[in-house]
Protein backbone atom coordinates (compact mmCIF):
# COMPACT_ATOMS: atom_id res chain seq x y z
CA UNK A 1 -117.11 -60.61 41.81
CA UNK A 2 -117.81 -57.54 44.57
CA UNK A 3 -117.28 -58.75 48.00
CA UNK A 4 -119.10 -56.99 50.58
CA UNK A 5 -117.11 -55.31 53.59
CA UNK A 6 -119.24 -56.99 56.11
CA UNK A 7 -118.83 -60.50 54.64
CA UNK A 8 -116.16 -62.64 56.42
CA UNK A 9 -112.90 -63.52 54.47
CA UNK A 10 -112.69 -67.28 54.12
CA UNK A 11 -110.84 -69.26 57.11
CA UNK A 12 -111.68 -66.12 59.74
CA UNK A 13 -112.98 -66.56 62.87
CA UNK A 14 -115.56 -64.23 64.88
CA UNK A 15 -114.64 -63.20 68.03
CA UNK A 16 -117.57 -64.93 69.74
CA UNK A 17 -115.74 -68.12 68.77
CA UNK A 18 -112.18 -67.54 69.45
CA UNK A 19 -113.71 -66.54 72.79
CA UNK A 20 -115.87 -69.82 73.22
CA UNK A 21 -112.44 -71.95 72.19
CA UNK A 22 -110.23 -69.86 74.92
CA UNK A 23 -113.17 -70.70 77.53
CA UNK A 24 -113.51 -74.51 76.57
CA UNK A 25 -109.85 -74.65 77.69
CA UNK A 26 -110.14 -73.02 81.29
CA UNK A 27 -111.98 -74.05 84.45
CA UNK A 28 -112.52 -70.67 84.90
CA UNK A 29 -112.73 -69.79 88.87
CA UNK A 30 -115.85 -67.31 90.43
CA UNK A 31 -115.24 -64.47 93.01
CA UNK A 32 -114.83 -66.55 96.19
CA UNK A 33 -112.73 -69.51 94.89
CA UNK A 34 -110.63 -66.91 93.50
CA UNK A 35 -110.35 -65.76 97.18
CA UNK A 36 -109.74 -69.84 98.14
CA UNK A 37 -106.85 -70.00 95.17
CA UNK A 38 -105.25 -66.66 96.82
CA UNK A 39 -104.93 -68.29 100.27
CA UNK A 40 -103.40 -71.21 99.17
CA UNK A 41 -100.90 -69.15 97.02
CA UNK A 42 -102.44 -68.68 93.65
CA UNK A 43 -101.17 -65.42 92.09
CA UNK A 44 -103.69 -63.38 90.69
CA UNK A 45 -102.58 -60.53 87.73
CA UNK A 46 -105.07 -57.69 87.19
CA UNK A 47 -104.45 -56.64 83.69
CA UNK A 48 -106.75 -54.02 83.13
CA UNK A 49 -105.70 -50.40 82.03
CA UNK A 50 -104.75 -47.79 84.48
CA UNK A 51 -107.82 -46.08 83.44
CA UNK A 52 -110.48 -48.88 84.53
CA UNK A 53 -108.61 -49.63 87.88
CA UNK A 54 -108.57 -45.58 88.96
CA UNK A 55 -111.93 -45.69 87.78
CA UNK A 56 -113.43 -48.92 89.42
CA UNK A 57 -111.52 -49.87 91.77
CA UNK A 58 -108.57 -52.51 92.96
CA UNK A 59 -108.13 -56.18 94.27
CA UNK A 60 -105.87 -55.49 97.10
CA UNK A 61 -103.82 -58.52 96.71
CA UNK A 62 -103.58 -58.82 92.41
CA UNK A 63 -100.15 -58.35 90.43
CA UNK A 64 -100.93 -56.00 87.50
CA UNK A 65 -99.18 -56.74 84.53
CA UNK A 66 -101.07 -54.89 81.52
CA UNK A 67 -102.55 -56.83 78.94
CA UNK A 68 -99.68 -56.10 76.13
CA UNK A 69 -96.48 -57.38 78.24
CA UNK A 70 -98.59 -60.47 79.93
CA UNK A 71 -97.17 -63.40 78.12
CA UNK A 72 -93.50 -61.73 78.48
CA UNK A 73 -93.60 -60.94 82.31
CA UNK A 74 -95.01 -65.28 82.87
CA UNK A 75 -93.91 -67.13 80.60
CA UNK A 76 -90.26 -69.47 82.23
CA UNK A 77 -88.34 -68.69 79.13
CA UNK A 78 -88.57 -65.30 78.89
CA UNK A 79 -85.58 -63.06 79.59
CA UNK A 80 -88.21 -60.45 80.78
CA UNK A 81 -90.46 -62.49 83.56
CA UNK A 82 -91.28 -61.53 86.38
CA UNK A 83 -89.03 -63.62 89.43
CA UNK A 84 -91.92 -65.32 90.85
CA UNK A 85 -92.72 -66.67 86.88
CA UNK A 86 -90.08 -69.55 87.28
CA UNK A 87 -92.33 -72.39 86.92
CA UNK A 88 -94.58 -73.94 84.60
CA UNK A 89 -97.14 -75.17 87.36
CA UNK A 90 -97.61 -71.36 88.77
CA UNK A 91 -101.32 -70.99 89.47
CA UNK A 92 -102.04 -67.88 87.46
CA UNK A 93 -105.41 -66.73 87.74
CA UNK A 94 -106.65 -63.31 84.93
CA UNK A 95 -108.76 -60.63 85.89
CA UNK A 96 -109.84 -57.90 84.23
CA UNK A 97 -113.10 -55.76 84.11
CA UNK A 98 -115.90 -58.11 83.22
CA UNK A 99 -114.18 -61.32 82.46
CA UNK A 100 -113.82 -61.45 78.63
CA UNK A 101 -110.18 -59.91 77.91
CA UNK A 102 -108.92 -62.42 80.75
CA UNK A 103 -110.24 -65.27 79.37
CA UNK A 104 -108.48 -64.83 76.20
CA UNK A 105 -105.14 -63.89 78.15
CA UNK A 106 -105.75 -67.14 80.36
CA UNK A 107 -106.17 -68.99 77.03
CA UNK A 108 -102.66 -67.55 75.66
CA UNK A 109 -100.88 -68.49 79.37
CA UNK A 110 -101.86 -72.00 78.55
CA UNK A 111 -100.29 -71.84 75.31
CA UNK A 112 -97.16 -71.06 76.67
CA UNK A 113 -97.32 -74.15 79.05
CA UNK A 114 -98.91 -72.22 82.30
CA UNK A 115 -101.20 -75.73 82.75
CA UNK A 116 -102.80 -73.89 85.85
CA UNK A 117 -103.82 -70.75 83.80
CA UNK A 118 -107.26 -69.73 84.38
CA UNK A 119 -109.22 -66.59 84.68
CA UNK A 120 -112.17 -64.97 86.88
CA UNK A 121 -115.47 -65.47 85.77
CA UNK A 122 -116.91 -62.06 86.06
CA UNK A 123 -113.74 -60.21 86.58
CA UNK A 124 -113.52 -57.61 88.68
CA UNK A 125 -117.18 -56.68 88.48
CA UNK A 126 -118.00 -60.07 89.78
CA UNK A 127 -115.76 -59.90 92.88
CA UNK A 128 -116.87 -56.47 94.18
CA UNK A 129 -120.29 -57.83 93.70
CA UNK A 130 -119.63 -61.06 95.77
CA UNK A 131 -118.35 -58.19 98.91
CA UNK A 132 -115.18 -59.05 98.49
CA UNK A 133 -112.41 -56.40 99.21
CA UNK A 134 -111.28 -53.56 96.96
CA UNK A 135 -109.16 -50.59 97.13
């Protein structure tokens, strides 16, 4: 039997989906209670590319930890955190460009028992539209 390229091996997943599930997990945050969550000591890690934040712009206050070490630089355990990662009930919240990538990052923070993990809705896009400050 000839399978066609575009057909779906059995037991995968779309994207779509593995985005919805990451979402259904996260009371994701908009522009100005992301402002709110900074104030009362929320940390908030920009990990877009070098690329999209000369391009677009900065958050003035945001950590960036690039998408590939995320999970390393946060997560308690890890021999290679960050020094302010030394807690399980750190209020993380993800940005990145439009609010999709973050989502899914949020979504792996949780797995790693980051309870408070959640992302921007909108990402950066969303909080430059809402006036809020950039670099």
């Amino acid at each position: 039997m000839v399978t066609s390229l575009l057909t779906p091996p059995a037991g995968s997943v779309g994207i779509d989906e593995i985005l919805a599930s990451a979402r259904a997990r996260l009371d994701r945050v908009g522009p100005h209670e992301t402002a709110t969550a900074l104030r009362r000591g929320a940390v908030l890690v920009d990990i877009r590319p070098a690329a999209q934040r000369a391009e677009f712009g900065e958050f003035p206050d945001a950590i960036v930890i690039e998408r590939n070490v995320l999970e390393w630089r946060l997560d308690p355990r890890s021999e290679a955190r960050l020094p302010f990662a030394n807690s399980y009930d750190l209020e993380v919240i993800v940005t990145c460009q439009e609010g999709y990538t973050s989502s899914l990052a949020a979504a792996s923070l949780k797995d790693l028992g980051l309870h408070r993990a959640t992302d921007l809705a909108g990402g950066f896009k969303a909080w430059r539209e809402a006036g809020l400050p950039v670099r």
